[in-house]
Protein backbone atom coordinates (compact mmCIF):
# COMPACT_ATOMS: atom_id res chain seq x y z
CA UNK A 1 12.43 -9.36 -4.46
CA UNK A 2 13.00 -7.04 -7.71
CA UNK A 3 10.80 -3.76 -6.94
CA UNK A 4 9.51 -1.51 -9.82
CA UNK A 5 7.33 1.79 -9.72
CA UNK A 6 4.67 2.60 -12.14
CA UNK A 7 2.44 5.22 -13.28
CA UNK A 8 -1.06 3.18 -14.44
CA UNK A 9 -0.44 3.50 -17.84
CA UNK A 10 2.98 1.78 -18.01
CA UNK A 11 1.23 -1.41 -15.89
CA UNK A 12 1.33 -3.88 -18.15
CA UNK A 13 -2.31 -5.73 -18.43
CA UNK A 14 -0.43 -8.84 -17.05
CA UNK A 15 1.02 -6.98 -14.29
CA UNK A 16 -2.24 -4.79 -13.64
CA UNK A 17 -4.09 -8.93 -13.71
CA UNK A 18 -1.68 -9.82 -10.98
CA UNK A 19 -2.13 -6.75 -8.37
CA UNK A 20 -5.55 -6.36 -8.91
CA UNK A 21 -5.45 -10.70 -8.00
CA UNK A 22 -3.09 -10.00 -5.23
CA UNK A 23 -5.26 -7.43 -3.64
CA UNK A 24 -8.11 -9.41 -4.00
CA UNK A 25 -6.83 -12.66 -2.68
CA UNK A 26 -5.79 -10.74 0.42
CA UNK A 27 -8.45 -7.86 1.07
CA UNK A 28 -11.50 -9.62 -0.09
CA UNK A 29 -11.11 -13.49 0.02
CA UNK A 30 -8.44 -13.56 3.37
CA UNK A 31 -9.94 -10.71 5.22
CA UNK A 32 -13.24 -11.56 4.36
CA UNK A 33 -14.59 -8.18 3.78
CA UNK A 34 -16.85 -7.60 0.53
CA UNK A 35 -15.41 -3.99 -0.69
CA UNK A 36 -14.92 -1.86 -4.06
CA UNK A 37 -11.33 -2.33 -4.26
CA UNK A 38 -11.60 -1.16 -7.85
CA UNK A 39 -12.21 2.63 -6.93
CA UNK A 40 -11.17 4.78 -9.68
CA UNK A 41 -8.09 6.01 -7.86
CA UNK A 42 -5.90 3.48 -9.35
CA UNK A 43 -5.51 5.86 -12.29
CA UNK A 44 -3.89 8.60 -10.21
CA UNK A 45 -1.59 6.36 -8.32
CA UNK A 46 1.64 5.01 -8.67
CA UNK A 47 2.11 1.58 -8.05
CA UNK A 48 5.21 0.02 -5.95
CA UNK A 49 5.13 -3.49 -7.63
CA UNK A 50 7.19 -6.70 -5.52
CA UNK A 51 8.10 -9.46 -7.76
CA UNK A 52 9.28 -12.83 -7.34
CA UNK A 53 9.73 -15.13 -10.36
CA UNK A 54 7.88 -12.64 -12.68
CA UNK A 55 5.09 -12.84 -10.00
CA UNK A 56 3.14 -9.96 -8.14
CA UNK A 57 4.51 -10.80 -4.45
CA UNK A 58 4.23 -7.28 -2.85
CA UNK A 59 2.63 -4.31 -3.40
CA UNK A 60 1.40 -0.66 -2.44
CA UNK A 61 0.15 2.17 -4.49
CA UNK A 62 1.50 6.33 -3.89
CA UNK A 63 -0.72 9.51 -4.11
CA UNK A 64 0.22 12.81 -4.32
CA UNK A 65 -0.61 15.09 -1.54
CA UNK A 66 -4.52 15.72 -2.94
CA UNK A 67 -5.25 12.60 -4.21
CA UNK A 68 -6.30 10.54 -1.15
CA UNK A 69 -5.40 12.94 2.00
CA UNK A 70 -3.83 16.40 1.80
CA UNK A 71 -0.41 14.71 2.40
CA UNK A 72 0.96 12.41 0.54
CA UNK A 73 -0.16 9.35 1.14
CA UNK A 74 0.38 5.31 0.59
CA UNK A 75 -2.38 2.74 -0.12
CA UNK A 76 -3.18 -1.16 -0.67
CA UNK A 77 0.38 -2.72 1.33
CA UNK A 78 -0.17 -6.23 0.64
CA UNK A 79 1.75 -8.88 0.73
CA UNK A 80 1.70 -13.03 -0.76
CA UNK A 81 0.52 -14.55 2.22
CA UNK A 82 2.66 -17.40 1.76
CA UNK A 83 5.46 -14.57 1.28
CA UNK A 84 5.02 -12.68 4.58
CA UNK A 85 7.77 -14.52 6.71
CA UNK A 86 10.37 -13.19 4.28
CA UNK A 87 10.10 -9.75 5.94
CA UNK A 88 8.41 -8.20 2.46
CA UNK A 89 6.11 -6.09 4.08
CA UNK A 90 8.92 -4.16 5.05
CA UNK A 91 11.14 -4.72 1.97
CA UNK A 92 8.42 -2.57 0.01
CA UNK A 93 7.32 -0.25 2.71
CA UNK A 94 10.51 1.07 2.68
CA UNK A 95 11.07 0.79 -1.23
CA UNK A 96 8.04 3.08 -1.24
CA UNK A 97 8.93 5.75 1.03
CA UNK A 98 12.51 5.69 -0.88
CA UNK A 99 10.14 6.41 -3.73
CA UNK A 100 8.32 9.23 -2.07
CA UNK A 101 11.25 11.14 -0.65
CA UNK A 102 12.53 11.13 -4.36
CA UNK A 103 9.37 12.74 -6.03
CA UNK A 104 8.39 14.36 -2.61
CA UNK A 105 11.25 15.06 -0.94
CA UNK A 106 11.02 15.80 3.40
CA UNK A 107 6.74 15.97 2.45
CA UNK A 108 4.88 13.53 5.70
CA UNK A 109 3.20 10.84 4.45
CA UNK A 110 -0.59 9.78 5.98
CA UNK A 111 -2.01 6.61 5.81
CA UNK A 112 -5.16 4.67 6.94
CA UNK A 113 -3.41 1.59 8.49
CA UNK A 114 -5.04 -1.32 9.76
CA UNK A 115 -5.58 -1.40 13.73
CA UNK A 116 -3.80 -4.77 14.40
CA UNK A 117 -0.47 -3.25 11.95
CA UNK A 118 -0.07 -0.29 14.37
CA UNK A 119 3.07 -1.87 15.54
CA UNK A 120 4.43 -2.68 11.70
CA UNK A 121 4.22 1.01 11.23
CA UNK A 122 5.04 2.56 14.14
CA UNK A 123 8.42 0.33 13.59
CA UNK A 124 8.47 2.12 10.24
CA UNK A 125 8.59 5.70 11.81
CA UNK A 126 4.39 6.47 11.36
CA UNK A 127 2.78 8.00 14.54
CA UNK A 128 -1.44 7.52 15.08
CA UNK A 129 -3.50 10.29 15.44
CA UNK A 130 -7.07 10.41 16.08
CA UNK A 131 -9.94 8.19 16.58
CA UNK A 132 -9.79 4.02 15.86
CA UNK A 133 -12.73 4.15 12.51
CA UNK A 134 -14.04 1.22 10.45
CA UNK A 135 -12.76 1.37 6.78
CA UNK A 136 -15.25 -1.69 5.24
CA UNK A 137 -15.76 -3.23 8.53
CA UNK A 138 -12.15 -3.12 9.81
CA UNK A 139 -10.59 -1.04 12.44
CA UNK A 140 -8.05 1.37 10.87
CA UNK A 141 -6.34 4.19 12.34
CA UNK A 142 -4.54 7.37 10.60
CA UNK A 143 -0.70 7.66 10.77
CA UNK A 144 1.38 10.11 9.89
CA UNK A 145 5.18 9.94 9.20
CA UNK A 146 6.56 13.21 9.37
């Protein structure tokens, strides 16, 4: 997998098709859950971007501590579902946080991760804190990764 970062105004409209497809195949259409996933904060981000073959397989978008939560913080992971045994998840998980500690060097990172991928990011150095919430109808937890 060939990973490129993005502000929103270097996506190309094919590439910006292809997340926005990616993240709807898996949050809306897989998961079931009707949402806003279109939200405005796209603009801010910028976007880790997985390919395979010149296709979106991967993907997670990066805030600046403000954006989203004081800290910096990472949003969106998704993954091809027909890609997920290839150990992608964690390809671009850690492409991003390469990505962070470059533009926001020894800054923790916070995230609102899915209840059932405690274990995917604990593995990946993120602590919980706080409460189990529902984020659209789905448990989700906070993490930190100091």
């Amino acid at each position: 997998m060939q990973v490129s970062i993005k502000t929103f105004d270097e996506l190309t409209i094919h590439e910006l098709y292809q997340i926005l497809r990616l993240r709807s195949e898996v949050f809306v259409v897989e998961q079931d859950c009707v949402y806003q996933d279109v939200d405005n904060k796209d603009q801010k981000a910028h976007h880790v971007i997985g390919l395979k073959e010149d296709e979106v397989v991967a993907y997670t978008r990066i805030f600046k501590p403000g954006d989203y939560f004081d800290n910096v913080s990472i949003g969106r992971v998704v993954v091809r579902q027909d890609q997920r045994k290839y150990g992608l998840g964690k390809q671009i998980m850690l492409a991003t946080m390469a990505a962070i500690d470059q533009r926001f060097p020894n800054k923790p990172i916070e995230i609102s991760a899915q209840s059932y991928l405690l274990r995917f990011y604990t593995d990946l150095g993120f602590s919980a804190f706080g409460e189990e919430y529902l984020e659209d109808g789905i448990p989700h937890r906070r993490m930190l990764k100091k």
